[in-house]
Each structure stands twice: as structure tokens, then as C-alpha cells.
PDB file of N, CA and C in Angstrom:
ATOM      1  N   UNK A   1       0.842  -1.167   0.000  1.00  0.00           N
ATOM      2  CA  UNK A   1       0.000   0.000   0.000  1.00  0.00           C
ATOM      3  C   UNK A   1       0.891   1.235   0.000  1.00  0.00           C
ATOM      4  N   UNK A   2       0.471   2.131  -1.088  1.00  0.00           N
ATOM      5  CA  UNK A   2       1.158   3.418  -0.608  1.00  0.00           C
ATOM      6  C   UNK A   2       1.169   4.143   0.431  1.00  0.00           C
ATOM      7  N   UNK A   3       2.026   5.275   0.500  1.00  0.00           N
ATOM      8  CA  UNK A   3       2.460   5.751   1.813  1.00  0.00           C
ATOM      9  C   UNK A   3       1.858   7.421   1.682  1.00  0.00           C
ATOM     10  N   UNK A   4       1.532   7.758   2.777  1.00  0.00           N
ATOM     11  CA  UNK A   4       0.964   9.118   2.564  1.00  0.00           C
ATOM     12  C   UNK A   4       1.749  10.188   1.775  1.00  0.00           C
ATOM     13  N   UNK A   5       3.235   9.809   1.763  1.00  0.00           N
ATOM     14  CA  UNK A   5       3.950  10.611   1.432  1.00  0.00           C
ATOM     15  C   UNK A   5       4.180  10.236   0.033  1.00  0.00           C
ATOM     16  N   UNK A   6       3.698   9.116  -0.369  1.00  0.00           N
ATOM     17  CA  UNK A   6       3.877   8.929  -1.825  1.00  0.00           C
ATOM     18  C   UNK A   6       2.600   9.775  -2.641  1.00  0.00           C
ATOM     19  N   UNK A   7       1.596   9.567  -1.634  1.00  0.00           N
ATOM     20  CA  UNK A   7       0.527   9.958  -2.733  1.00  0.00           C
ATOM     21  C   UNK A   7       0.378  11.376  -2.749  1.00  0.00           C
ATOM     22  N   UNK A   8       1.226  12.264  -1.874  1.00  0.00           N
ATOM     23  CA  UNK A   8       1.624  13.504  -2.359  1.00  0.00           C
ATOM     24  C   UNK A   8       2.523  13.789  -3.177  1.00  0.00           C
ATOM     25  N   UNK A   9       3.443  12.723  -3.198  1.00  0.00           N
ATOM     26  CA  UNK A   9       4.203  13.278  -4.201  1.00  0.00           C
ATOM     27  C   UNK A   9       3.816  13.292  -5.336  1.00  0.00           C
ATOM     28  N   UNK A  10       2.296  11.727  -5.294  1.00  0.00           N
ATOM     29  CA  UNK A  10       2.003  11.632  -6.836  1.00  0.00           C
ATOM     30  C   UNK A  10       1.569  12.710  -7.199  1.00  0.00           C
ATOM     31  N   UNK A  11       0.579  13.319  -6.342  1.00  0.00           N
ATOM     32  CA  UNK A  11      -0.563  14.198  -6.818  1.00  0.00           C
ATOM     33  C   UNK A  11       0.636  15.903  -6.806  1.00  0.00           C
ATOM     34  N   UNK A  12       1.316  16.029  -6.611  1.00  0.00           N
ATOM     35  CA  UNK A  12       2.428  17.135  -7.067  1.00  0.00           C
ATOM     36  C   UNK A  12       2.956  16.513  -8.324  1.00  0.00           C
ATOM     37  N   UNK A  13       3.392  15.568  -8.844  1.00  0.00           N
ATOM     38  CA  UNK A  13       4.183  15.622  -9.884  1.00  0.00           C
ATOM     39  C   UNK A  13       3.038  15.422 -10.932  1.00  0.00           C
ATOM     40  N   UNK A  14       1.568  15.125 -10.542  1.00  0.00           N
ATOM     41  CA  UNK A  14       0.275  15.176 -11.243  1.00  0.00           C
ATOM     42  C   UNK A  14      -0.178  16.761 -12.035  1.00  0.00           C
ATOM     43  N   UNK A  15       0.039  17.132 -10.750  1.00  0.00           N
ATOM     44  CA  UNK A  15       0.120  18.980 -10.819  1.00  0.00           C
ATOM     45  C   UNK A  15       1.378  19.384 -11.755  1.00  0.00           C
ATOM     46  N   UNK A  16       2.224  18.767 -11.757  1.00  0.00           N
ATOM     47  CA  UNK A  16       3.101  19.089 -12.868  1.00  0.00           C
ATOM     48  C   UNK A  16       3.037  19.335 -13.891  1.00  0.00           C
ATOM     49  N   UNK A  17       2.667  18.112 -14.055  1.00  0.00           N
ATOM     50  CA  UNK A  17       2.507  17.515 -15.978  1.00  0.00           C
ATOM     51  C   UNK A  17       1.231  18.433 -16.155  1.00  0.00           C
ATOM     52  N   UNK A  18      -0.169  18.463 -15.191  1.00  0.00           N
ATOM     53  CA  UNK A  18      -1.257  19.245 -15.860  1.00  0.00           C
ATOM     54  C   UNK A  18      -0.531  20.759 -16.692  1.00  0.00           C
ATOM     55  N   UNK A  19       0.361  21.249 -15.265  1.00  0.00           N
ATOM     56  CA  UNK A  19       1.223  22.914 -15.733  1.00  0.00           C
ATOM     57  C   UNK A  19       1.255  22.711 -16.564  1.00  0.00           C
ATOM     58  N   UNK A  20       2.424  21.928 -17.180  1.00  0.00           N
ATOM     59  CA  UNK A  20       3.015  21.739 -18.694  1.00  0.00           C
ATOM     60  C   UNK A  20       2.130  21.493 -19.633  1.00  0.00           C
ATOM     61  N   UNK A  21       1.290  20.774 -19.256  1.00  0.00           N
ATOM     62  CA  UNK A  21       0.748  20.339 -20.792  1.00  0.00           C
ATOM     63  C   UNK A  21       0.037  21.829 -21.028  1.00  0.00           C
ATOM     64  N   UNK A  22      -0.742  22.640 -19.795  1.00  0.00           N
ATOM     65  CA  UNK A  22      -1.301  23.685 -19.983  1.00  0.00           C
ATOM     66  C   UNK A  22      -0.636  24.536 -20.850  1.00  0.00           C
ATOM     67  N   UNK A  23       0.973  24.978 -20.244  1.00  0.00           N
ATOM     68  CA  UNK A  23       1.769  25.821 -21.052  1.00  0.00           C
ATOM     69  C   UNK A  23       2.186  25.246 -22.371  1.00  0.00           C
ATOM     70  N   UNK A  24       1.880  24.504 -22.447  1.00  0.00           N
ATOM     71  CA  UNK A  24       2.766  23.519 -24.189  1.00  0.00           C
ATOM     72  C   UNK A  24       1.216  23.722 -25.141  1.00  0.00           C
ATOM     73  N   UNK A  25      -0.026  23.788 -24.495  1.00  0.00           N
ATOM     74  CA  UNK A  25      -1.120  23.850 -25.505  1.00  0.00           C
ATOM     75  C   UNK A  25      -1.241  25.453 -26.103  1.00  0.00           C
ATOM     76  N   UNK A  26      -1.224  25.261 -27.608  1.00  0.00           N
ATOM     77  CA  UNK A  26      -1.863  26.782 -28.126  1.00  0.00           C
ATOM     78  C   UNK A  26      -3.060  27.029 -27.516  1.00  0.00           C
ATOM     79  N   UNK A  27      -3.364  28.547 -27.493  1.00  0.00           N
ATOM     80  CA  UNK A  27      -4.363  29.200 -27.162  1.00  0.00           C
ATOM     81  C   UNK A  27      -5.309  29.128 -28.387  1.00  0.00           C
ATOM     82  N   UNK A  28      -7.272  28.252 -27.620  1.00  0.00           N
ATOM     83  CA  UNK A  28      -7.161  28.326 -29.350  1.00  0.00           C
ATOM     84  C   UNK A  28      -7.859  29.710 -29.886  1.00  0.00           C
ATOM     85  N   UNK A  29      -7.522  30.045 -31.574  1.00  0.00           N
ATOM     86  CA  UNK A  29      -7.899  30.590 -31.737  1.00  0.00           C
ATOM     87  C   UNK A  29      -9.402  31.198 -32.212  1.00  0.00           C
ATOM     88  N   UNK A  30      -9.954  32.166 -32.108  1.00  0.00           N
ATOM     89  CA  UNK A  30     -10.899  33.194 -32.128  1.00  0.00           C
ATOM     90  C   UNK A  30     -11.144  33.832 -33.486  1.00  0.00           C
ATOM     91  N   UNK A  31     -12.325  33.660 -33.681  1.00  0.00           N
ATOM     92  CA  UNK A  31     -12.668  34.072 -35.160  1.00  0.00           C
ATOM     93  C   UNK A  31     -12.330  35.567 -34.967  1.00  0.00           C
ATOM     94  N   UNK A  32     -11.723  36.610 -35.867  1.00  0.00           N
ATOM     95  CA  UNK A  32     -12.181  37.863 -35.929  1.00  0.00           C
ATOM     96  C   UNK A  32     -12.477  38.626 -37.028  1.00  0.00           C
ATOM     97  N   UNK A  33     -12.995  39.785 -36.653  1.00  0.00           N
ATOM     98  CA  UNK A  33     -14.206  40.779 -37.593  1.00  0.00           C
ATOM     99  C   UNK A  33     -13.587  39.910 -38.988  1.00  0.00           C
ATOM    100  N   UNK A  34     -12.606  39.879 -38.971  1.00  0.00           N
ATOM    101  CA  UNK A  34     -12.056  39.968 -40.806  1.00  0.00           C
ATOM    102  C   UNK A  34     -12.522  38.049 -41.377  1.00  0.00           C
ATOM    103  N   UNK A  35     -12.541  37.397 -40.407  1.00  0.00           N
ATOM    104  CA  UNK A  35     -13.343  35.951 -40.748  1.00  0.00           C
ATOM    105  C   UNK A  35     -14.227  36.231 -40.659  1.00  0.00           C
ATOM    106  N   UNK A  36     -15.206  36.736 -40.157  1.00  0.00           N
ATOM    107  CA  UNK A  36     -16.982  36.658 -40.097  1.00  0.00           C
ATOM    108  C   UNK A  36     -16.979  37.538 -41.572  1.00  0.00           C
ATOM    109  N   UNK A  37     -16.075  38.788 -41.463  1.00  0.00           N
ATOM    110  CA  UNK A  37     -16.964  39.747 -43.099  1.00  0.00           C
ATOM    111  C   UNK A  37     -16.422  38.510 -43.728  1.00  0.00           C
ATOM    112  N   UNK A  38     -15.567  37.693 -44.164  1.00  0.00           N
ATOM    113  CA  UNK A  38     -15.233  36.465 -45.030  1.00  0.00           C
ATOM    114  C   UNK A  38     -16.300  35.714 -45.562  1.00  0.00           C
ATOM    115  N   UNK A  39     -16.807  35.414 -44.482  1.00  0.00           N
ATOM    116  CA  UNK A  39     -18.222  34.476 -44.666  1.00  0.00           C
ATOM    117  C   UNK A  39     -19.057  35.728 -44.853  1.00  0.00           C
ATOM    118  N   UNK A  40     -19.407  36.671 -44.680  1.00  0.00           N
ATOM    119  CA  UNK A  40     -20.518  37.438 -45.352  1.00  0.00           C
ATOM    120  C   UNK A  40     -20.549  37.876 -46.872  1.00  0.00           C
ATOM    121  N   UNK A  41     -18.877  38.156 -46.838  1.00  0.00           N
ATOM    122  CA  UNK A  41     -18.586  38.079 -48.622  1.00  0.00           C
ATOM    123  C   UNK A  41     -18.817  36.727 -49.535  1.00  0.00           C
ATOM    124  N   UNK A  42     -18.918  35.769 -48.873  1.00  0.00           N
ATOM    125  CA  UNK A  42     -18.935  34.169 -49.435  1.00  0.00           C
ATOM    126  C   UNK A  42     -20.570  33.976 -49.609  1.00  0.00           C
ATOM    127  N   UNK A  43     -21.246  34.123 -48.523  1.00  0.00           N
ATOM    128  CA  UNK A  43     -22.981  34.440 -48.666  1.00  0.00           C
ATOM    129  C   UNK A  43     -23.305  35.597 -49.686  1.00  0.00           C
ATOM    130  N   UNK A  44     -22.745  36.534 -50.291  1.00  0.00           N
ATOM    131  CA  UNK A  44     -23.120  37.848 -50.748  1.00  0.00           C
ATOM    132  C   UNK A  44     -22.832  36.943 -52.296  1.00  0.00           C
ATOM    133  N   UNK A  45     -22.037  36.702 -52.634  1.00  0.00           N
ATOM    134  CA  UNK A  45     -21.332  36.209 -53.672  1.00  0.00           C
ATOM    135  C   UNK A  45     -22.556  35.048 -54.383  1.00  0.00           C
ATOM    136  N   UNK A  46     -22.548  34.109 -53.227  1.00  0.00           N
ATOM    137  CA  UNK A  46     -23.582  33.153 -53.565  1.00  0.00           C
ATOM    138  C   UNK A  46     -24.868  33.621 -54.033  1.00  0.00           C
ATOM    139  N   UNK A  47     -25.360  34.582 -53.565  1.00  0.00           N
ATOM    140  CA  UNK A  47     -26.811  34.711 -53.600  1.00  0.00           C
ATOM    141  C   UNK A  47     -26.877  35.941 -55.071  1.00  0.00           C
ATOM    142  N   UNK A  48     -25.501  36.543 -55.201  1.00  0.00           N
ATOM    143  CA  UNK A  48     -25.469  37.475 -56.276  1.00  0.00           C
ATOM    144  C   UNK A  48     -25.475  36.419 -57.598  1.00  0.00           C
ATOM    145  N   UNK A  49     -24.501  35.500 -57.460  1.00  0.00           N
ATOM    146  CA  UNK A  49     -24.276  34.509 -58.878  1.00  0.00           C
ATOM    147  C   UNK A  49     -25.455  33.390 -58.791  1.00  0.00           C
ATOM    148  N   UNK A  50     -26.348  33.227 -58.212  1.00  0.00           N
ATOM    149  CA  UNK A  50     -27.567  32.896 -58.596  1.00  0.00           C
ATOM    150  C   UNK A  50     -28.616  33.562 -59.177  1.00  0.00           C
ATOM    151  N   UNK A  51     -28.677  34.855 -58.953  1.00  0.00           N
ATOM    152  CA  UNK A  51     -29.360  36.014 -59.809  1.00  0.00           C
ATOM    153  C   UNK A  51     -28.522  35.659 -60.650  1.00  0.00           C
ATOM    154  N   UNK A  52     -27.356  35.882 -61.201  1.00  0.00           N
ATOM    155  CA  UNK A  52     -26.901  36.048 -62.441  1.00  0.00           C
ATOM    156  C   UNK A  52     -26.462  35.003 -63.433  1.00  0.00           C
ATOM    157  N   UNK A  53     -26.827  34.074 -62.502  1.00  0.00           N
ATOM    158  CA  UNK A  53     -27.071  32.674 -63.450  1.00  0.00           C
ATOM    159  C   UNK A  53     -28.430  32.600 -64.266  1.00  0.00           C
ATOM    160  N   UNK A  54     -29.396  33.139 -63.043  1.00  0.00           N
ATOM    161  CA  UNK A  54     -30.976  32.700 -63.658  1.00  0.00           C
ATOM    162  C   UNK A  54     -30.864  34.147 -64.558  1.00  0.00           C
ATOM    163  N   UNK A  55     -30.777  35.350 -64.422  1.00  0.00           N
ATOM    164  CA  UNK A  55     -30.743  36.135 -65.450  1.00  0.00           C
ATOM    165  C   UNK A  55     -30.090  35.647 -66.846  1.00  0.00           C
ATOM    166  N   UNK A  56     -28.878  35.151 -66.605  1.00  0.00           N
ATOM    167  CA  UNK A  56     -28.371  34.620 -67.828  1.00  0.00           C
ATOM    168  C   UNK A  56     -29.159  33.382 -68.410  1.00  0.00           C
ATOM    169  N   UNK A  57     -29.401  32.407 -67.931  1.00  0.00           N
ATOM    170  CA  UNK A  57     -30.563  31.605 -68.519  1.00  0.00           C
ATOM    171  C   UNK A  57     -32.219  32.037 -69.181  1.00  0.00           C
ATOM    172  N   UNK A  58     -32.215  32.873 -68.077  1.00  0.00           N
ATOM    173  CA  UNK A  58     -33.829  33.840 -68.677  1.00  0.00           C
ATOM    174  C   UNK A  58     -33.529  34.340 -70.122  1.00  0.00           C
ATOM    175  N   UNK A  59     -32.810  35.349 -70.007  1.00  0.00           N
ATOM    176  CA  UNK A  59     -32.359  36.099 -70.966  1.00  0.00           C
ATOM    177  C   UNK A  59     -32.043  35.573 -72.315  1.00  0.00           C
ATOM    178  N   UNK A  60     -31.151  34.617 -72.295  1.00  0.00           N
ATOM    179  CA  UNK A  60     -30.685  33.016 -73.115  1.00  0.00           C
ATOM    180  C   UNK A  60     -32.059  32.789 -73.968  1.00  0.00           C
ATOM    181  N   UNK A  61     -33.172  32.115 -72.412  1.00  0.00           N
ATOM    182  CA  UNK A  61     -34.434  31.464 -73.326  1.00  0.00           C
ATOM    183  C   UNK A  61     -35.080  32.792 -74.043  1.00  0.00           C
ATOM    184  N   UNK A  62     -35.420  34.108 -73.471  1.00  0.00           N
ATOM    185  CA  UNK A  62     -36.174  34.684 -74.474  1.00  0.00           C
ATOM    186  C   UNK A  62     -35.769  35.027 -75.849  1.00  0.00           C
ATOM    187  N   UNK A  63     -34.218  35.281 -75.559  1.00  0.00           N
ATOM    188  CA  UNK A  63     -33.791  35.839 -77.033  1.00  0.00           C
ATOM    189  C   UNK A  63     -34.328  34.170 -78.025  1.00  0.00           C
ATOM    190  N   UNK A  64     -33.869  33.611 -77.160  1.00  0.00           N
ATOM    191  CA  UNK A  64     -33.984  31.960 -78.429  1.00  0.00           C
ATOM    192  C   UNK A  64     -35.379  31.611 -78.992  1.00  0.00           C
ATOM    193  N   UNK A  65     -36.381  31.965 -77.847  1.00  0.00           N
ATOM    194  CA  UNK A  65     -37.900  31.988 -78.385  1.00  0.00           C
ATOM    195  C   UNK A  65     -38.738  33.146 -78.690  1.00  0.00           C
ATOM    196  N   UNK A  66     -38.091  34.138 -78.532  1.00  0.00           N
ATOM    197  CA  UNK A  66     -38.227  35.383 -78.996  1.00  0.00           C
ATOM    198  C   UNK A  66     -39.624  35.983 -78.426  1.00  0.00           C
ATOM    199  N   UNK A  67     -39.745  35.493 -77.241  1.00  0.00           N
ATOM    200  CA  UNK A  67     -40.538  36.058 -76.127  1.00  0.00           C
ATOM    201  C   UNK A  67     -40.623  37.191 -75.145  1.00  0.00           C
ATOM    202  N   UNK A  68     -41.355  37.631 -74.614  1.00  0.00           N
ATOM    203  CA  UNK A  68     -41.221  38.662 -74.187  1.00  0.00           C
ATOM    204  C   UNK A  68     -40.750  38.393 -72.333  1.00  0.00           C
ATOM    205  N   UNK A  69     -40.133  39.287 -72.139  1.00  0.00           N
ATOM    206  CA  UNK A  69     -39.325  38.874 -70.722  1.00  0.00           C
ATOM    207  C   UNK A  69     -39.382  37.751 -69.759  1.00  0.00           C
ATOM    208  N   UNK A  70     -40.743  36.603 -70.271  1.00  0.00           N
ATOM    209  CA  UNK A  70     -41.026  36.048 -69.408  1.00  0.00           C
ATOM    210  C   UNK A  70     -40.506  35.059 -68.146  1.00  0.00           C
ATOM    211  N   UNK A  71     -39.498  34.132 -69.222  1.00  0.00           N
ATOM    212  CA  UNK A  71     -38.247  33.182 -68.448  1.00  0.00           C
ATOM    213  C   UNK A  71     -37.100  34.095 -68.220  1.00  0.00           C
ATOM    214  N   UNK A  72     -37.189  35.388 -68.748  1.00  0.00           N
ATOM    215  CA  UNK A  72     -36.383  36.560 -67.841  1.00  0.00           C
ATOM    216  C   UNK A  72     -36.670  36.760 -65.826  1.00  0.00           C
ATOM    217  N   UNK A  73     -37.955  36.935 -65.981  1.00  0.00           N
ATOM    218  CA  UNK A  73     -38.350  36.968 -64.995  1.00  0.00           C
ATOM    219  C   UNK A  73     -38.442  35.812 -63.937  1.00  0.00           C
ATOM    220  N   UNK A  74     -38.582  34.638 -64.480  1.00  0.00           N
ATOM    221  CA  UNK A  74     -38.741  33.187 -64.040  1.00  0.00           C
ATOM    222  C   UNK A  74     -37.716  33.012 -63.867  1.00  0.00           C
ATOM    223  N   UNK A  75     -36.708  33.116 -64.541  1.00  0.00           N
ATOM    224  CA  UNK A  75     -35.696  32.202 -63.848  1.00  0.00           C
ATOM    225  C   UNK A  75     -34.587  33.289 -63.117  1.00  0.00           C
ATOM    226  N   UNK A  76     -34.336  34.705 -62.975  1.00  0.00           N
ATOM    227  CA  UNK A  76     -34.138  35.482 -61.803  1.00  0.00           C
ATOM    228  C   UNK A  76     -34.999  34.832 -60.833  1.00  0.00           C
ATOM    229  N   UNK A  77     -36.290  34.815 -60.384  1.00  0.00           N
ATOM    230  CA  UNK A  77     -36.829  34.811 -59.356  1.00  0.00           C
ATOM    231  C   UNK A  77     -36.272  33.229 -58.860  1.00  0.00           C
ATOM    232  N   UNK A  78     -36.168  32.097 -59.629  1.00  0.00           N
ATOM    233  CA  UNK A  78     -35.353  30.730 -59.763  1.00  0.00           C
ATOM    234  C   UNK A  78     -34.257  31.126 -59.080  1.00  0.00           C
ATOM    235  N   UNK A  79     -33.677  32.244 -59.621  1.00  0.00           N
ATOM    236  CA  UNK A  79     -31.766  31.800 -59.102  1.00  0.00           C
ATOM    237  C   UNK A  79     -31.971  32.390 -57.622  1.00  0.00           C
ATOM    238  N   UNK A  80     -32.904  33.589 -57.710  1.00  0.00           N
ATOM    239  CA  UNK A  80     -33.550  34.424 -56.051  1.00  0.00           C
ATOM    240  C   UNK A  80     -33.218  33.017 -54.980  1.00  0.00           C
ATOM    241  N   UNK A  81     -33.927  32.674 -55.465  1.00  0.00           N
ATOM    242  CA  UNK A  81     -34.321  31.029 -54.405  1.00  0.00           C
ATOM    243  C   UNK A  81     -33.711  30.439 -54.399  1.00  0.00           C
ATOM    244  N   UNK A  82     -32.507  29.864 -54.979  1.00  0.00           N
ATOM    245  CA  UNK A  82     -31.245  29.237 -55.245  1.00  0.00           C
ATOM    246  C   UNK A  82     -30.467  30.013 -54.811  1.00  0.00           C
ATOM    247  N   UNK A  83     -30.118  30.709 -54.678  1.00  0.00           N
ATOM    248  CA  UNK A  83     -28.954  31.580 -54.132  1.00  0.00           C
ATOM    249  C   UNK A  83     -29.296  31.405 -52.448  1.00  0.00           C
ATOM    250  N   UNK A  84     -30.429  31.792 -51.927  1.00  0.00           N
ATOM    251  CA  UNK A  84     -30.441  32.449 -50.661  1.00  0.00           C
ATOM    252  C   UNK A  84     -30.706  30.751 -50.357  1.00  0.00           C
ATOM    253  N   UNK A  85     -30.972  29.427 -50.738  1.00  0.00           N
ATOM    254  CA  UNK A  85     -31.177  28.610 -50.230  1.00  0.00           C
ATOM    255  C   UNK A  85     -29.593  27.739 -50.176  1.00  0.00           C
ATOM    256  N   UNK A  86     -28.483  28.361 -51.085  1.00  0.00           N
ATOM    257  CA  UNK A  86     -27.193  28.108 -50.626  1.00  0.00           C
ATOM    258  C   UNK A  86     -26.614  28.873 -49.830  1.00  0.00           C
ATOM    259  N   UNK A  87     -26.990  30.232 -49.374  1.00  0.00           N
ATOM    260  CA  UNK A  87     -26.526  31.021 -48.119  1.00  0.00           C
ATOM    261  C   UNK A  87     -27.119  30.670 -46.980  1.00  0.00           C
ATOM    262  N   UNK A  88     -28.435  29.643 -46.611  1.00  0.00           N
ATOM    263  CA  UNK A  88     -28.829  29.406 -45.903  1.00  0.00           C
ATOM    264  C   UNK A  88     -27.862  27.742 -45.449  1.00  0.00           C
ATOM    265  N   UNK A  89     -27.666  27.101 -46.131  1.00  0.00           N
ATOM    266  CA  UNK A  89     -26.966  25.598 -46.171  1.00  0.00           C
ATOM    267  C   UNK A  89     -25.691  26.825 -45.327  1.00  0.00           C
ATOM    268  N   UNK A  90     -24.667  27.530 -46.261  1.00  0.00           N
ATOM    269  CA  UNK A  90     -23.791  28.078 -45.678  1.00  0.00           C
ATOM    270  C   UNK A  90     -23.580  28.883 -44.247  1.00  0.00           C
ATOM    271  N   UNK A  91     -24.815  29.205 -44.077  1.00  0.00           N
ATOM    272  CA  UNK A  91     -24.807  30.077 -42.302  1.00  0.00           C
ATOM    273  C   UNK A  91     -25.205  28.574 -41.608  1.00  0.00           C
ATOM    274  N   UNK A  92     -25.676  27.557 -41.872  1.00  0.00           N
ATOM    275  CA  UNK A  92     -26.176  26.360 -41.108  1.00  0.00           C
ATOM    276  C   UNK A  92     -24.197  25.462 -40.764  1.00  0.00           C
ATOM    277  N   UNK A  93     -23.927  25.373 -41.875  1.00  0.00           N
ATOM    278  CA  UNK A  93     -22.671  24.862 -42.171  1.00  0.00           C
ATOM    279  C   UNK A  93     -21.359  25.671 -41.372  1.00  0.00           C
ATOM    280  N   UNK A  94     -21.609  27.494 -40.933  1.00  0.00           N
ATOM    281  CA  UNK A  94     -20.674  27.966 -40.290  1.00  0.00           C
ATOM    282  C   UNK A  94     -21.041  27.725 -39.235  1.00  0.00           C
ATOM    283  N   UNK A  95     -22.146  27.534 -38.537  1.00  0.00           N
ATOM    284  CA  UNK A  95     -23.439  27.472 -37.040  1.00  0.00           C
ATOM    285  C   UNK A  95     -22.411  26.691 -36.282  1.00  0.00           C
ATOM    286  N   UNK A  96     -22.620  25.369 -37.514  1.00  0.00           N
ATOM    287  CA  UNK A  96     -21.626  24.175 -36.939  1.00  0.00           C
ATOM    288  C   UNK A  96     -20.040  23.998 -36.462  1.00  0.00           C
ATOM    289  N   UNK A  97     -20.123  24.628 -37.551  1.00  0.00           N
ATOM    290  CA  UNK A  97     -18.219  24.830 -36.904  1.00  0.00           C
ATOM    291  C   UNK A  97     -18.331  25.595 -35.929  1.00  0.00           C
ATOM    292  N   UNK A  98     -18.839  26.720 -35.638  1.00  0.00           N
ATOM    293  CA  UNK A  98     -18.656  27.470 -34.836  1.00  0.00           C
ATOM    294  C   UNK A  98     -19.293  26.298 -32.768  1.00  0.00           C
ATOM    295  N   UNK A  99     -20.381  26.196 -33.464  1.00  0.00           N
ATOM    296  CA  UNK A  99     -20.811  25.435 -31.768  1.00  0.00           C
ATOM    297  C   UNK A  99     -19.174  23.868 -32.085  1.00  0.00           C
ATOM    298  N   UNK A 100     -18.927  23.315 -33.235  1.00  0.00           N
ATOM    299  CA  UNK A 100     -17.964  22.813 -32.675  1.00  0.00           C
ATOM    300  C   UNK A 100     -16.575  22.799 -32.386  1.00  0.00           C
ATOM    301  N   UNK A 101     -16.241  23.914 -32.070  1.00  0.00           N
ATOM    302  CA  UNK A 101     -15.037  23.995 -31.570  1.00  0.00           C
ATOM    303  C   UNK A 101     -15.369  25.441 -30.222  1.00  0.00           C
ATOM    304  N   UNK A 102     -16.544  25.592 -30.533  1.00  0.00           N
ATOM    305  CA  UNK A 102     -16.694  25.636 -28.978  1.00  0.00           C
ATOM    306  C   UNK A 102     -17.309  24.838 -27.878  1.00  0.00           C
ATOM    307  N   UNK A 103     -17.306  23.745 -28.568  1.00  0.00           N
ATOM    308  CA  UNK A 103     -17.547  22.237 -27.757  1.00  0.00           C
ATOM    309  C   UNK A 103     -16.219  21.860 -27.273  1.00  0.00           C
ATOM    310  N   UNK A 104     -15.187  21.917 -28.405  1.00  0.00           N
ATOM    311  CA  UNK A 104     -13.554  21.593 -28.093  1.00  0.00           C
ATOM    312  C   UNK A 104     -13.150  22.297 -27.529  1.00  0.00           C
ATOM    313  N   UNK A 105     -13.136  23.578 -27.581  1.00  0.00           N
ATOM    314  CA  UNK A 105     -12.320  24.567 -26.317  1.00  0.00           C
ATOM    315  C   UNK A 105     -13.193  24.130 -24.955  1.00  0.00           C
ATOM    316  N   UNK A 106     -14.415  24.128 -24.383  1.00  0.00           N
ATOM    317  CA  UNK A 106     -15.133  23.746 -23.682  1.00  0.00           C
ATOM    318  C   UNK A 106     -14.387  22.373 -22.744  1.00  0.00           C
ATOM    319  N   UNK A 107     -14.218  21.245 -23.633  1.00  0.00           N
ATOM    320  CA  UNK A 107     -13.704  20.242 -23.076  1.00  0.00           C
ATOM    321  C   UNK A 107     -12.230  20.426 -22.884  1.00  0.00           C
ATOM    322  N   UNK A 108     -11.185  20.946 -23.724  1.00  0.00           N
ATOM    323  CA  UNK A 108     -10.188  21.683 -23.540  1.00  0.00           C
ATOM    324  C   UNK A 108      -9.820  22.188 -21.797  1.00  0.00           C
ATOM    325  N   UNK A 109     -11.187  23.015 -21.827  1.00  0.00           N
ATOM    326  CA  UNK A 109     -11.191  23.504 -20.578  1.00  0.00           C
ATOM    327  C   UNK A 109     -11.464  22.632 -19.232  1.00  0.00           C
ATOM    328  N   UNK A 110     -11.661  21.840 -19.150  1.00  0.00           N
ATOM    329  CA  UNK A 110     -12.299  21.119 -18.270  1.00  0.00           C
ATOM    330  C   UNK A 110     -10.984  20.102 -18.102  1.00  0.00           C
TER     331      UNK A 110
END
């Protein structure tokens, strides 16, 4: 059986290694302003080149059927909805990263 004096020493040289590993781990890092506008330029982008996809397709079909604005209008309002339904996947997709690695710093901490 150990000795009282052992199991202080364990629990000091326990306290040790926690120090160290504390000081040997990076601090982690923190999104800032200039990553979040990142992802707002990446959402802005998306939802712009879906308008300008469906404009370019609209535009495409009327000149070819020689119609009047109609799949102009249809398929803008198409890319409308396509665009903001890939900026929506994309704010769901940052949500995540973001709650997980503040799950990891969390346990980190503990």
C-alpha cells in the first residue's frame, strides 16, 4: 500500500505535468471581424451569382424563343431562391463549426 507521502508526491508531480501540458497547448484561436466579413462576402457572392445565373438563362431562353421577358423573370426569381437557399446551407454549415469547436475549447477547458 502506498504511503501518505507517496501519494503527495504523486498528486504534485500530477500537478506538474497538468502545468506543462497547460503551457505547451496553443491558445485556441478566435474568429475575428475579418473571418466573419469572409463568410458574409462568401454568402453575398452566392446569392449574387444565382441572380446572375438565372438572369443569364432567362435572358438566353427569351432571345432563343423570342418572347417577351417572361423566363427573364422566371428564372431570376429561380436563381432568387437558389442563391439564398445556398446562403442558408452556408450560415447552417458555419453554425456548426462554430458550436464545434466551442464544444472543443469547452472540453479543452475542463
Amino acid at each position: 500500500m502506498a504511503e501518505p507521502d507517496d501519494l503527495e508526491r504523486l498528486k504534485a508531480l500530477d500537478a506538474r505535468i497538468n502545468q506543462l501540458k497547460k503551457a505547451n497547448t496553443p491558445e485556441p484561436s478566435r474568429p475575428s471581424g475579418h473571418h466573419m466579413a469572409n463568410h458574409a462576402w462568401r454568402m453575398v457572392t452566392e446569392l449574387v451569382a444565382g441572380l446572375l445565373i438565372g438572369f443569364g438563362i432567362g435572358y438566353g431562353l427569351d432571345v432563343l424563343f423570342g418572347t417577351i421577358p417572361i423566363f427573364l423573370v422566371l428564372f431570376v426569381l429561380l436563381g432568387l431562391v437558389a442563391g439564398i437557399r445556398v446562403m442558408m446551407r452556408t450560415a447552417t454549415e458555419i453554425q456548426a463549426q462554430n458550436e464545434k469547436a466551442a464544444t472543443a475549447a469547452k472540453n479543452e477547458g475542463d
